[in-house]
C-alpha atoms as a PDB file:
ATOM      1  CA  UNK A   1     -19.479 -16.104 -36.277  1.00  0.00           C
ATOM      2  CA  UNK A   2     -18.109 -15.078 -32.692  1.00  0.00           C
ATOM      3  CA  UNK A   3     -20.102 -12.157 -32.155  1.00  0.00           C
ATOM      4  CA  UNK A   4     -18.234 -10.745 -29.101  1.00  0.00           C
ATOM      5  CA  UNK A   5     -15.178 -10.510 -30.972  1.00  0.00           C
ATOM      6  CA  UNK A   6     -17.230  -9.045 -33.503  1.00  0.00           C
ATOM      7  CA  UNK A   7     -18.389  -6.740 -31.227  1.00  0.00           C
ATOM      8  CA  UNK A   8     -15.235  -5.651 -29.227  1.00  0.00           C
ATOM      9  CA  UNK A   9     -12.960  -5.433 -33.003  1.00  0.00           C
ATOM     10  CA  UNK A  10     -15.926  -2.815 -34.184  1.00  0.00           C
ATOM     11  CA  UNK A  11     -15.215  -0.607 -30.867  1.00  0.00           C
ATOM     12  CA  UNK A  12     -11.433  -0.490 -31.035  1.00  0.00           C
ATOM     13  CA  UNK A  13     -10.025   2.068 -31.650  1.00  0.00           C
ATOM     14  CA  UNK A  14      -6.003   1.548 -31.033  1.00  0.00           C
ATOM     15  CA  UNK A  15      -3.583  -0.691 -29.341  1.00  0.00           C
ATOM     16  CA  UNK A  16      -4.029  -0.882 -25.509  1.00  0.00           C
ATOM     17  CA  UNK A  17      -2.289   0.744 -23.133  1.00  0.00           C
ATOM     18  CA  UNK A  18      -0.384  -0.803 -19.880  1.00  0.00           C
ATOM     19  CA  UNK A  19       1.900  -0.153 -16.912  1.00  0.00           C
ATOM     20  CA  UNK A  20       3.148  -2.107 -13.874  1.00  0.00           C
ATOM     21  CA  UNK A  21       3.061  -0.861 -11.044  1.00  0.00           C
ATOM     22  CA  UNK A  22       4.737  -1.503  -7.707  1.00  0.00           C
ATOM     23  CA  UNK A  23       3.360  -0.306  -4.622  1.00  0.00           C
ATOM     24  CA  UNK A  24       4.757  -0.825  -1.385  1.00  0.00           C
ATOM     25  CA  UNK A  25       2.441  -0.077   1.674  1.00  0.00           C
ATOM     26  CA  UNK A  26       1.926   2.450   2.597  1.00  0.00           C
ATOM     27  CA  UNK A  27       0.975   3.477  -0.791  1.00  0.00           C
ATOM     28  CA  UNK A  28      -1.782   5.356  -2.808  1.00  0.00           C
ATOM     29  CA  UNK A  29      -2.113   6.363  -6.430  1.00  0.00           C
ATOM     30  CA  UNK A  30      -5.307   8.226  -8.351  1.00  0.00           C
ATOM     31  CA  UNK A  31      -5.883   7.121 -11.755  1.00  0.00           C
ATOM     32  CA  UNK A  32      -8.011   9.416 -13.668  1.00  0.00           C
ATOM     33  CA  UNK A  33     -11.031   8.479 -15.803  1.00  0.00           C
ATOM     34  CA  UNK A  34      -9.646   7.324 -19.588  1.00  0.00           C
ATOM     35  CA  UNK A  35     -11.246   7.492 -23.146  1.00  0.00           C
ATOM     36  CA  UNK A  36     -12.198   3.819 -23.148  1.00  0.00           C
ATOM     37  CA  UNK A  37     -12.093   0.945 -20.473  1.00  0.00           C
ATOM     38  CA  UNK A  38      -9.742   0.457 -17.556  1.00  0.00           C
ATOM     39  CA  UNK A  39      -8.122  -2.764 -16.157  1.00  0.00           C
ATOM     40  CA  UNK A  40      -6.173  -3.876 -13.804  1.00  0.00           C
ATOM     41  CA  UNK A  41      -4.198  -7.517 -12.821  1.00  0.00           C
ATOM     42  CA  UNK A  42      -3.179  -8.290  -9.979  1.00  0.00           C
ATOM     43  CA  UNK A  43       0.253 -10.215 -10.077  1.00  0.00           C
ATOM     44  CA  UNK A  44       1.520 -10.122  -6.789  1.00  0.00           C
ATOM     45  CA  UNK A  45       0.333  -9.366  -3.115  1.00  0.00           C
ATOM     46  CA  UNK A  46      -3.109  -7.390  -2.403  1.00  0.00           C
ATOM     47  CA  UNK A  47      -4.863  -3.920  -2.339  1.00  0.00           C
ATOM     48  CA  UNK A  48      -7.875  -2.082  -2.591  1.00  0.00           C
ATOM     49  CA  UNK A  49     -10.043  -0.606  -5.540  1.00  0.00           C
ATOM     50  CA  UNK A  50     -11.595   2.716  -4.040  1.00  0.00           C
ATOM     51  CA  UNK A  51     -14.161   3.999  -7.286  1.00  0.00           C
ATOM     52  CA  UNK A  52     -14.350   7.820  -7.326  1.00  0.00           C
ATOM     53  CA  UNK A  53     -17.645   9.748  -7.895  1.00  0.00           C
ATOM     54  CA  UNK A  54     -21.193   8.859  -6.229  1.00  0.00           C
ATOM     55  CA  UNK A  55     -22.578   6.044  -8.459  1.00  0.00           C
ATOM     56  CA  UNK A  56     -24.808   4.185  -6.700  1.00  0.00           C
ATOM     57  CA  UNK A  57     -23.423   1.035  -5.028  1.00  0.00           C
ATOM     58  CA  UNK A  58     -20.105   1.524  -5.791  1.00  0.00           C
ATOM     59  CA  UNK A  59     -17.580   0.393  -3.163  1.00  0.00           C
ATOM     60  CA  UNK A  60     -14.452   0.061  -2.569  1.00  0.00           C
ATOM     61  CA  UNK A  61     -13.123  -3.755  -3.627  1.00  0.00           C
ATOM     62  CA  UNK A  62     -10.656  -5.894  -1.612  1.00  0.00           C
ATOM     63  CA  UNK A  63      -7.961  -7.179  -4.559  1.00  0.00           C
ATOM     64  CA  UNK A  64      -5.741 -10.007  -3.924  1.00  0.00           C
ATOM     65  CA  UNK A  65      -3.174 -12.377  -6.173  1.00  0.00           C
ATOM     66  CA  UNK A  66      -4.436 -13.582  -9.693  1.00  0.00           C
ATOM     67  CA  UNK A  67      -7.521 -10.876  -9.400  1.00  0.00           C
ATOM     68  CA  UNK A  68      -8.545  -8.954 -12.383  1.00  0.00           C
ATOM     69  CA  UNK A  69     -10.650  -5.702 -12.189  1.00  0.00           C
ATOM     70  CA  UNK A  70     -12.218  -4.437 -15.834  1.00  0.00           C
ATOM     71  CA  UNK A  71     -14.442  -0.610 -15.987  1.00  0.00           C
ATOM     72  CA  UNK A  72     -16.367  -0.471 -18.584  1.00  0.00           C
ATOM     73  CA  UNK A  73     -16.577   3.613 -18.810  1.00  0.00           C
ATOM     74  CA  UNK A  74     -12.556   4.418 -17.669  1.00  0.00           C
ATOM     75  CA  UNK A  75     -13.819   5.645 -14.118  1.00  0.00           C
ATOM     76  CA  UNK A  76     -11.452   7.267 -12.085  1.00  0.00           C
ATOM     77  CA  UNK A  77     -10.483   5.418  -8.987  1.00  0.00           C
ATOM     78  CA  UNK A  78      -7.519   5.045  -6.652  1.00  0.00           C
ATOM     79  CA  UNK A  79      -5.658   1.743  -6.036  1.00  0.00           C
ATOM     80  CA  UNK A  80      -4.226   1.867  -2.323  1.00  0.00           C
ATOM     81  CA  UNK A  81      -2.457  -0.652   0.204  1.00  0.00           C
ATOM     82  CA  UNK A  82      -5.621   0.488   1.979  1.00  0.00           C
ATOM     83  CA  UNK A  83      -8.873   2.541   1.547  1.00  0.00           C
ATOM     84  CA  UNK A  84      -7.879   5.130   4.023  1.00  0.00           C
ATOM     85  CA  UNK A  85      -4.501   5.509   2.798  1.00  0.00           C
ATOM     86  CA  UNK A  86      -4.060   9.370   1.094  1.00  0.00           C
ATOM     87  CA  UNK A  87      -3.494   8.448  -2.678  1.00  0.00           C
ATOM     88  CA  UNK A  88      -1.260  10.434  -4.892  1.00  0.00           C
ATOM     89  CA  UNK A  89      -1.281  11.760  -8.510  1.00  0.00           C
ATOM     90  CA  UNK A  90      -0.334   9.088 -11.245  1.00  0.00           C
ATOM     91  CA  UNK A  91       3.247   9.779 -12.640  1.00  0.00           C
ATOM     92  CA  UNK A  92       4.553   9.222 -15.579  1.00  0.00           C
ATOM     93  CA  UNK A  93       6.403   5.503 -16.077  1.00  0.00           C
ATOM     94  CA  UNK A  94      10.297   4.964 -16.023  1.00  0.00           C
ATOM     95  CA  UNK A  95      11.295   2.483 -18.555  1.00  0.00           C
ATOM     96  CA  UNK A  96      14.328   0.012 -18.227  1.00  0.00           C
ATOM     97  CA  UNK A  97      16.434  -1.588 -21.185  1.00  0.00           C
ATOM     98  CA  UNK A  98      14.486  -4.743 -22.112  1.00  0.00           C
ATOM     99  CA  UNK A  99      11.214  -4.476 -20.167  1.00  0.00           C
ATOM    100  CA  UNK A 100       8.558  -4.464 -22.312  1.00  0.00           C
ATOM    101  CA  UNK A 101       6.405  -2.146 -20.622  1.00  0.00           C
ATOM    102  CA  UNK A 102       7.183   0.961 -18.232  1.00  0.00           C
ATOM    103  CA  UNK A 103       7.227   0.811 -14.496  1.00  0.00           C
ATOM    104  CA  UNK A 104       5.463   2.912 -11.781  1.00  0.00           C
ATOM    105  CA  UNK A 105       7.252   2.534  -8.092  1.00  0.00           C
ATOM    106  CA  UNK A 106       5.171   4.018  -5.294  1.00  0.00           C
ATOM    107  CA  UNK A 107       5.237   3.801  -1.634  1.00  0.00           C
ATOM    108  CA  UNK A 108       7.228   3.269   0.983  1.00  0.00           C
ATOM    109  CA  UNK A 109       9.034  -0.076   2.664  1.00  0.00           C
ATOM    110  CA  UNK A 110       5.925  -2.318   3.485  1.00  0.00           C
ATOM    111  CA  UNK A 111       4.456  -5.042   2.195  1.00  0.00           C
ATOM    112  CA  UNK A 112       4.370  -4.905  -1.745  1.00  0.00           C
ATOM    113  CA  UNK A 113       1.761  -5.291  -4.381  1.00  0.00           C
ATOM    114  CA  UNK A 114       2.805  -5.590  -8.162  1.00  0.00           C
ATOM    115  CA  UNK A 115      -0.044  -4.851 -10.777  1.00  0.00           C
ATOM    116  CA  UNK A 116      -0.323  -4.546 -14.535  1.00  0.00           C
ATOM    117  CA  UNK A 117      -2.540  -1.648 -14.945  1.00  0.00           C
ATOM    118  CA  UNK A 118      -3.592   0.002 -18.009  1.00  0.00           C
ATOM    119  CA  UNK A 119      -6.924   0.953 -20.396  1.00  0.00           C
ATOM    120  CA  UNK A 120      -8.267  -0.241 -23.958  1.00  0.00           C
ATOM    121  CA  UNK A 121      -9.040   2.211 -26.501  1.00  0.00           C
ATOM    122  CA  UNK A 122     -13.010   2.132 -26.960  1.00  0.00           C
ATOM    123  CA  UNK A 123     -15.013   4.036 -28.862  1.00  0.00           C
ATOM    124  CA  UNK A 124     -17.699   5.406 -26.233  1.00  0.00           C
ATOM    125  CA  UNK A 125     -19.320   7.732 -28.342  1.00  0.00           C
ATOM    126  CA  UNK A 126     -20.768   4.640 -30.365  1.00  0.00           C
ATOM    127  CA  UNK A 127     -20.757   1.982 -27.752  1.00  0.00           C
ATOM    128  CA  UNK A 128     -21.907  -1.702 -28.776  1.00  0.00           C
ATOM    129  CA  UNK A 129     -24.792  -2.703 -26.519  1.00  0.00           C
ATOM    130  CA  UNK A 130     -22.732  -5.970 -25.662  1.00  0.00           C
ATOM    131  CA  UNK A 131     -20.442  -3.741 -23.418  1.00  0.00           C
ATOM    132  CA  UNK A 132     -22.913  -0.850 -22.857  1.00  0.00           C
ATOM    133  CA  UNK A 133     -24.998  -3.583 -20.834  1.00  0.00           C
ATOM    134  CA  UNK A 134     -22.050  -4.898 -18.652  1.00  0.00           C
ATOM    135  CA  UNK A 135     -21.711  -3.551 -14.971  1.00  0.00           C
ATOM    136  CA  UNK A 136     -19.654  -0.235 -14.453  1.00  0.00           C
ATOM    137  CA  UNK A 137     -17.299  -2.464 -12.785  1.00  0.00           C
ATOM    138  CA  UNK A 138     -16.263  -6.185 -13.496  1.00  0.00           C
ATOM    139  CA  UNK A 139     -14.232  -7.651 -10.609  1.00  0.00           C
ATOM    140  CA  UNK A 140     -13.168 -11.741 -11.375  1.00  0.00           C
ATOM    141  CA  UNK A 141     -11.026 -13.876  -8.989  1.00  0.00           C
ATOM    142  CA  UNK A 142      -9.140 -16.463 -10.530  1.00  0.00           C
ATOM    143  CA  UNK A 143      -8.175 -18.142  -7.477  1.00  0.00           C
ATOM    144  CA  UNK A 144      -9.565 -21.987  -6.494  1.00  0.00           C
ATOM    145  CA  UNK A 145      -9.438 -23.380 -10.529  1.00  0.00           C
ATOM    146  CA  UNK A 146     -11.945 -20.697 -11.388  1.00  0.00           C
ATOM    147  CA  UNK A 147     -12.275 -19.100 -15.017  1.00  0.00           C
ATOM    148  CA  UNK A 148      -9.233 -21.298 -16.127  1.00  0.00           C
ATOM    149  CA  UNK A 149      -8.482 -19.626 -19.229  1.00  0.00           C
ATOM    150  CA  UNK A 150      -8.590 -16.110 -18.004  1.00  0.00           C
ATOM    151  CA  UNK A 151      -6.030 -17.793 -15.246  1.00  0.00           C
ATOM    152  CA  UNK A 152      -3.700 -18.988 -17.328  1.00  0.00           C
ATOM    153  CA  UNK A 153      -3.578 -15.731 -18.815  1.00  0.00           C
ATOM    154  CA  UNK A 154      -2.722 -14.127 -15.681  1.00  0.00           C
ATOM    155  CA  UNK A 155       0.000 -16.153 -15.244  1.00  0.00           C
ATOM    156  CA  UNK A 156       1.927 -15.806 -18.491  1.00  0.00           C
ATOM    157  CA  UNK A 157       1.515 -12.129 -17.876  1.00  0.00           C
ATOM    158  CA  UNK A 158       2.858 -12.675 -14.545  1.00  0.00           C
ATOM    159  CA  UNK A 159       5.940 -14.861 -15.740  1.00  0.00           C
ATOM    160  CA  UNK A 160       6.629 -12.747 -19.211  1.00  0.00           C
ATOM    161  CA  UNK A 161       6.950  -9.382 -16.786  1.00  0.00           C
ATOM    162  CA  UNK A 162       8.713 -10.998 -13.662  1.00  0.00           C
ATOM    163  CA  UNK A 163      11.424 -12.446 -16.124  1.00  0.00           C
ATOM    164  CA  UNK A 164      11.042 -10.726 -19.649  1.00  0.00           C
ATOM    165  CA  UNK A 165      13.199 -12.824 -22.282  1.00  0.00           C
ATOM    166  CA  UNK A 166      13.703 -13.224 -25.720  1.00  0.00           C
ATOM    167  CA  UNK A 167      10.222 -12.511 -27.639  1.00  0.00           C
ATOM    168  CA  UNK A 168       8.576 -10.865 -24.501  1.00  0.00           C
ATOM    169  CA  UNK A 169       8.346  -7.483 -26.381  1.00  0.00           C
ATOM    170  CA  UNK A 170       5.589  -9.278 -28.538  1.00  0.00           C
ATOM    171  CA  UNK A 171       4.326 -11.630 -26.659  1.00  0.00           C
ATOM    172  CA  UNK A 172       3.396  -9.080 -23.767  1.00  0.00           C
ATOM    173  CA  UNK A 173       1.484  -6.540 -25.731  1.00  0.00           C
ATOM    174  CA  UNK A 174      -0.559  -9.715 -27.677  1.00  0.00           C
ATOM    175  CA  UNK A 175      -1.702 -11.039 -23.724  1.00  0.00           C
ATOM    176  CA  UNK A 176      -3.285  -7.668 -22.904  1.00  0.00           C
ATOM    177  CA  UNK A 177      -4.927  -7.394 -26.171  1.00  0.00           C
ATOM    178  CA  UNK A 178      -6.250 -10.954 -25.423  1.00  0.00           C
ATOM    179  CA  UNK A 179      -6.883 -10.494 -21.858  1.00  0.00           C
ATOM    180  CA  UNK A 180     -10.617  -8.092 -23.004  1.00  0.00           C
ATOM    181  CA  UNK A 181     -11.835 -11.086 -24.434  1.00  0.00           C
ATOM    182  CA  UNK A 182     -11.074 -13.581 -21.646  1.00  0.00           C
ATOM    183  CA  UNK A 183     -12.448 -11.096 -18.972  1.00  0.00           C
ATOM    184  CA  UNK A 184     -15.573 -10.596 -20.474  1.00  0.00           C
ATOM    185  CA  UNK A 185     -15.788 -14.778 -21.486  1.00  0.00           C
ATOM    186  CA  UNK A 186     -15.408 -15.064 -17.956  1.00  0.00           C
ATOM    187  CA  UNK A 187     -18.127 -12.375 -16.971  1.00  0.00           C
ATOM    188  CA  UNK A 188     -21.171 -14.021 -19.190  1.00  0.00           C
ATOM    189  CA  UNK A 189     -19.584 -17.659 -18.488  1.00  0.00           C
ATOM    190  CA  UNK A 190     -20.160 -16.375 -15.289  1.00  0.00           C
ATOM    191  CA  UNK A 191     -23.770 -15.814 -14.951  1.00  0.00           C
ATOM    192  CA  UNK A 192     -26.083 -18.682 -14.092  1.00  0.00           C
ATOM    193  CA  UNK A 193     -28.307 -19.388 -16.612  1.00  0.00           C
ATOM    194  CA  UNK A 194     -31.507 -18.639 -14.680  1.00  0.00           C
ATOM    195  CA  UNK A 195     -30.746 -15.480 -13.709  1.00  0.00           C
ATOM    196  CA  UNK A 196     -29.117 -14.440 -17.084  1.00  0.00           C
ATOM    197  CA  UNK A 197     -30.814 -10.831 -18.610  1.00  0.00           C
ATOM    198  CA  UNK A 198     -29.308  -8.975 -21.644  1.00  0.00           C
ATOM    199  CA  UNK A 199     -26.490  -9.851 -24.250  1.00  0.00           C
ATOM    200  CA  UNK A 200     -25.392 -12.422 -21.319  1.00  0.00           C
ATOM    201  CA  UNK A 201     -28.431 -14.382 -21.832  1.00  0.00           C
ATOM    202  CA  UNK A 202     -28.684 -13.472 -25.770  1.00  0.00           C
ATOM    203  CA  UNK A 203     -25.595 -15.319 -27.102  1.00  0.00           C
ATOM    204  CA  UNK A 204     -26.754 -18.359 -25.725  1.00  0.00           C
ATOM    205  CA  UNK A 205     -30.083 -18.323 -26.538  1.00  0.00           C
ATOM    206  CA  UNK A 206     -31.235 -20.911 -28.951  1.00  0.00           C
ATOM    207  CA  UNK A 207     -33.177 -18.618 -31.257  1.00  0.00           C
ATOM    208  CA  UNK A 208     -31.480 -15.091 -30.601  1.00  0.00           C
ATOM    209  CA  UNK A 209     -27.758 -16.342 -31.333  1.00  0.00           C
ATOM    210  CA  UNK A 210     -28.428 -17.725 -34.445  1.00  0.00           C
ATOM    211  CA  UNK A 211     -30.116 -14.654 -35.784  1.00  0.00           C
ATOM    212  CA  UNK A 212     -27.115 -12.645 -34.250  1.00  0.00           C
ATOM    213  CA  UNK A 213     -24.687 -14.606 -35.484  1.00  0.00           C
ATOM    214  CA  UNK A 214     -25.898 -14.488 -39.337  1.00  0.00           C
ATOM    215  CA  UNK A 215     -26.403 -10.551 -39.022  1.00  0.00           C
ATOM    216  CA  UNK A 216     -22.835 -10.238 -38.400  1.00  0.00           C
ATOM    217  CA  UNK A 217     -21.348 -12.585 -40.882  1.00  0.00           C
ATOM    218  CA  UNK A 218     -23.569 -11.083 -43.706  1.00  0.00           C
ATOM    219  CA  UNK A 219     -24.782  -7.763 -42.660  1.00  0.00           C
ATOM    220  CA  UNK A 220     -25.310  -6.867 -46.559  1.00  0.00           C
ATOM    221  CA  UNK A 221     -28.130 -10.046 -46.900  1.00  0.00           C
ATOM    222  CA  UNK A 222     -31.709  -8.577 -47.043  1.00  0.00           C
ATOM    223  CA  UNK A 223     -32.826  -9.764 -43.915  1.00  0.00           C
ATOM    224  CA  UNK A 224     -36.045  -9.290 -42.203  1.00  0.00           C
ATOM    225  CA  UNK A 225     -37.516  -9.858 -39.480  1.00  0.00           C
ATOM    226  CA  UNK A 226     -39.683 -12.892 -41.045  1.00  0.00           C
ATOM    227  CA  UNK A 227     -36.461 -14.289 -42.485  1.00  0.00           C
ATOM    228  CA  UNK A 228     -34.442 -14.342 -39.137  1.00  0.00           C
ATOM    229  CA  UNK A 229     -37.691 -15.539 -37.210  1.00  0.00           C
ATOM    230  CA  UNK A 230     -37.277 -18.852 -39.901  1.00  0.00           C
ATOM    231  CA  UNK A 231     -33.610 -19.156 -38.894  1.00  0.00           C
ATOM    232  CA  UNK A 232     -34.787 -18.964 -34.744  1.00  0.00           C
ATOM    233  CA  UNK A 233     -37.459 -21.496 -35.802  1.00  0.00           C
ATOM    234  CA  UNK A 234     -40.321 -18.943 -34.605  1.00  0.00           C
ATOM    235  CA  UNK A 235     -43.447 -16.880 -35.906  1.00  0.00           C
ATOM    236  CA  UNK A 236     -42.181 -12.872 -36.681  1.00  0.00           C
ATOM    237  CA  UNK A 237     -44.028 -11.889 -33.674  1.00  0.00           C
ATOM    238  CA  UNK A 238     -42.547 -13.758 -30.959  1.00  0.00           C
ATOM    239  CA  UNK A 239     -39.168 -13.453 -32.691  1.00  0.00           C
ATOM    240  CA  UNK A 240     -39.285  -9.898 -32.132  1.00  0.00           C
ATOM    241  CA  UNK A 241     -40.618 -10.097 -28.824  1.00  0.00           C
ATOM    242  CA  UNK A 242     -37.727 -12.554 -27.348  1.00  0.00           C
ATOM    243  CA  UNK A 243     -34.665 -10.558 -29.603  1.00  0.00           C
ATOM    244  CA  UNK A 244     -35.809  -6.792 -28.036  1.00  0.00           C
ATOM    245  CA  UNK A 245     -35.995  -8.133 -24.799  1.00  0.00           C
ATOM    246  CA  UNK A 246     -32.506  -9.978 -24.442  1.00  0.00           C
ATOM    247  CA  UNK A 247     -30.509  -7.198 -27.227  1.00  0.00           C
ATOM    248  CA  UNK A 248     -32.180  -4.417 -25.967  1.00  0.00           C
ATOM    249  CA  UNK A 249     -33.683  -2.931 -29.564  1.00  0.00           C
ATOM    250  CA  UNK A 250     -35.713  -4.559 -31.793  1.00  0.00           C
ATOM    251  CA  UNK A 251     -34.113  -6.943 -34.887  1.00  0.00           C
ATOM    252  CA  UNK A 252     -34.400  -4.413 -38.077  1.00  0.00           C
ATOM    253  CA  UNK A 253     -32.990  -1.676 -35.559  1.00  0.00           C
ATOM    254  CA  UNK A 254     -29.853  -3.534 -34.284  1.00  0.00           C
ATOM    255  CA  UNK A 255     -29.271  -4.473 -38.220  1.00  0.00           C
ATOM    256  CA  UNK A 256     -29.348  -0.792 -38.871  1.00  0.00           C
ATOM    257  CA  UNK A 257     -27.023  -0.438 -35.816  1.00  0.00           C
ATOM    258  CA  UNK A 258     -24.781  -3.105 -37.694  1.00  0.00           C
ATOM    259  CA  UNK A 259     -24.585  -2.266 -40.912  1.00  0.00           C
ATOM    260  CA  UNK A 260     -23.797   1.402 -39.639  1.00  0.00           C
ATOM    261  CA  UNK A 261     -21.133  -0.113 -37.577  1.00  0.00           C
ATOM    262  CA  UNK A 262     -19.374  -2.755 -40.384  1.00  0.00           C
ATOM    263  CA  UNK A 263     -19.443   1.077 -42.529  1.00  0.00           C
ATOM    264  CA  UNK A 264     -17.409   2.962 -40.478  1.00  0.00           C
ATOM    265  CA  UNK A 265     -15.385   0.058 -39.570  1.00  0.00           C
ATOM    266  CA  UNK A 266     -14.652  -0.494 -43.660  1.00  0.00           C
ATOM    267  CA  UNK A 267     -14.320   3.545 -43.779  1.00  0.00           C
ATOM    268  CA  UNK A 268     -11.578   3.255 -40.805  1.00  0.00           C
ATOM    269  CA  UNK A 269      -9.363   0.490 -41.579  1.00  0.00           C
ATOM    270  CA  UNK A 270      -9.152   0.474 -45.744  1.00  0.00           C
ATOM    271  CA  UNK A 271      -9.352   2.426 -48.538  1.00  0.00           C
ATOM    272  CA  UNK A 272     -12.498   1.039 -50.108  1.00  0.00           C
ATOM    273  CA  UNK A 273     -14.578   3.159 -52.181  1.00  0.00           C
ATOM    274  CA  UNK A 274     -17.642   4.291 -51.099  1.00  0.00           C
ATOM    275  CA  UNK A 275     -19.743   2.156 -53.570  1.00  0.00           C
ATOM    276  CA  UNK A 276     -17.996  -0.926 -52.208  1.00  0.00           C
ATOM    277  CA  UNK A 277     -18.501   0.191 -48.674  1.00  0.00           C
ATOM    278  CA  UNK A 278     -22.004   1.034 -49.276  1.00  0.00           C
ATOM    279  CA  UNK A 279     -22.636  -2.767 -51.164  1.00  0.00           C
ATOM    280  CA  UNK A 280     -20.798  -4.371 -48.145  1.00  0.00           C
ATOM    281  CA  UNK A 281     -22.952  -2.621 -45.922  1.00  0.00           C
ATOM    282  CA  UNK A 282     -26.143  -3.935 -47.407  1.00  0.00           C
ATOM    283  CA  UNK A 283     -27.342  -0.728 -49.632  1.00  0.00           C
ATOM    284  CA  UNK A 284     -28.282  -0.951 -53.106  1.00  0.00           C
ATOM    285  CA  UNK A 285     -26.446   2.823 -53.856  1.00  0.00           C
ATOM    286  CA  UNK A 286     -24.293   4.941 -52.215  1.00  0.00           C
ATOM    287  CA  UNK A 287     -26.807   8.494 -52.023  1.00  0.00           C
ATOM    288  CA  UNK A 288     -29.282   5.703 -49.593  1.00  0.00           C
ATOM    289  CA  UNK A 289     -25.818   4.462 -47.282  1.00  0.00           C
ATOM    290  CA  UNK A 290     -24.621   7.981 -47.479  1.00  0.00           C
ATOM    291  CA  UNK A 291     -28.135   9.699 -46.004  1.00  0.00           C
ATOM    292  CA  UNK A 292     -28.562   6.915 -43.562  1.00  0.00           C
ATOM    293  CA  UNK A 293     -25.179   7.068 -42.967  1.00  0.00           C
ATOM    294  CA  UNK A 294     -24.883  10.840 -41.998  1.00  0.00           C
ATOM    295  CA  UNK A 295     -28.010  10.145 -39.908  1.00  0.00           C
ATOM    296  CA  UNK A 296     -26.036   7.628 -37.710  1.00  0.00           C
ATOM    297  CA  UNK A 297     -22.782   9.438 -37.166  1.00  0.00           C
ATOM    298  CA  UNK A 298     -23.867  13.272 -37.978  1.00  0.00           C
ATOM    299  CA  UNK A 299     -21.300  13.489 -41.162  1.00  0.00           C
ATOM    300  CA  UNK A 300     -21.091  12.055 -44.870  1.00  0.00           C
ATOM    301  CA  UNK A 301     -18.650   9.051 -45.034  1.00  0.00           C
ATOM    302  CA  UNK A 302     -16.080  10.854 -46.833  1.00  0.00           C
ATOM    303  CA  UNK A 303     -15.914  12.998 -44.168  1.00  0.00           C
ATOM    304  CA  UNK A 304     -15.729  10.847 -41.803  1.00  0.00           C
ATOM    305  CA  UNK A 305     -13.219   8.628 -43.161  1.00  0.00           C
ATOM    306  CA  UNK A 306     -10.648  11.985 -43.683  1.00  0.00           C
ATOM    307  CA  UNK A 307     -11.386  12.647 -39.514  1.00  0.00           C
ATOM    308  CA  UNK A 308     -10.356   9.818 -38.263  1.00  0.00           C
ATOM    309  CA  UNK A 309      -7.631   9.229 -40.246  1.00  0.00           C
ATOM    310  CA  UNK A 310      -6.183  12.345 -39.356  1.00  0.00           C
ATOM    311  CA  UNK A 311      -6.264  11.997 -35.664  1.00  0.00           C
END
């Protein structure tokens, strides 16, 4: 079970949303904060990140060629040639015949920068604690062979825009949907194993992961904590101990959390009936999944299957 797909597909909440953009210095543009989390490539040339708002140890971040930039929360920020270069208000994209995303030109006759810039629809309100425990602000160089994947992704983003040809119309939108998942590989790849805390340390962990991992391929199974302490090869106690302090919430609670989440998931995407929904979410009738559903998410199912359907 790949649990951080798992956990990114339970978050999303719509096809993301991209730009390029092509600055040339001197040139400043504010971006304000989105419902979700930001990105931004950088395809040709350099700039700087300047974060908006006074969280603590924030700064602004040099970018150059083949850099990627990922905020968790949508934070508004400005991208600029420099950091003391006046930015201006975002405007909307032109679009050309054939291009298969729209274009934002800024600046003046400088040097120029050329990024793909754009946000992924997540739901905040319900956050997974996978992304919930990442930094506010992920910044990964691909340069000198490092994160190879997430590199090669870069560059057939890079290519597909410079020179958009037959199929580039699909093949475009299908790299940025891709590209979440090879920034955040990249993050926890990143993090030495010593020094590893959190959901970075708890998919690798030999007796964490494999609980995870069978709570989200069978979230109806009547698991407890004595039964996923067996699979981890532990006693219940220090099972319990070792999962709360690398998830962040004790194992019966992040089941809950699970369960809740495969629900509205099922409720979202298809047209299940409750009672199906209810058995797939690991209760035995649909008055228990409704109560503890409504305690989760504030509204019955049915409810809440109508709402965001009609958004």
């Amino acid at each position: 079970m790949d649990i951080l797909s798992e956990a990114l597909g339970s978050m999303r909440t719509g096809r993301p949303r991209s730009v390029r953009t092509h600055g040339r210095a001197p040139w400043g543009l504010r971006l304000s904060p989105v419902a979700g989390a930001g990105f931004h490539v950088v395809l040709y040339g350099t700039c700087w990140l300047v974060p908006e708002g006074d969280a603590p140890g924030l700064r602004p971040i040099a970018l150059s060629p083949g850099d990627v930039v990922f905020l968790r929360d949508g934070r508004g920020h400005v991208l600029a040639d420099s950091p003391s270069t006046p930015p201006q208000e975002a405007q909307p994209p032109e679009f050309r015949p054939g291009a298969p995303l729209g274009t934002v030109t800024i600046g003046a006759d400088g040097p120029r920068t050329s990024l793909l810039c754009g946000h992924y629809h997540l739901d905040q309100g319900r956050p997974h604690p996978l992304v919930r425990q990442l930094p506010e602000i992920i910044h990964l160089s691909t340069r000198h062979g490092r994160h190879s994947e997430l590199c090669a992704a870069v560059q057939l983003l890079g290519s597909e825009l410079e020179n958009p040809r037959i199929g580039s119309a699909g093949i475009v939108p299908a790299l940025i949907d891709s590209l979440l998942l090879y920034i955040l590989r990249a993050w926890i790849e990143e993090q030495p194993p010593t020094e590893a805390r959190g959901w970075a340390a708890a998919l690798s962990d030999s007796a964490v992961a494999p609980a995870l991992a069978a709570v989200h391929e069978d979230p109806a199974a009547p698991w407890t904590v004595e039964s996923l302490a067996g699979r981890a090869g532990l006693s219940r106690a220090a099972f319990a101990r070792r999962f709360t302090a690398l998830v962040g919430e004790p194992p019966m609670a992040y089941l809950t959390r699970w369960r809740m989440t495969t629900a509205a998931r099922l409720l979202r995407e298809s047209d299940a009936p409750l009672t199906t929904v209810a058995a797939r979410s690991g209760y035995g009738s649909e008055y228990a999944f409704a109560k503890a559903f409504k305690r989760e998410y504030g509204q019955a199912p049915g409810g809440y299957r109508r709402d965001v359907r009609a958004v």
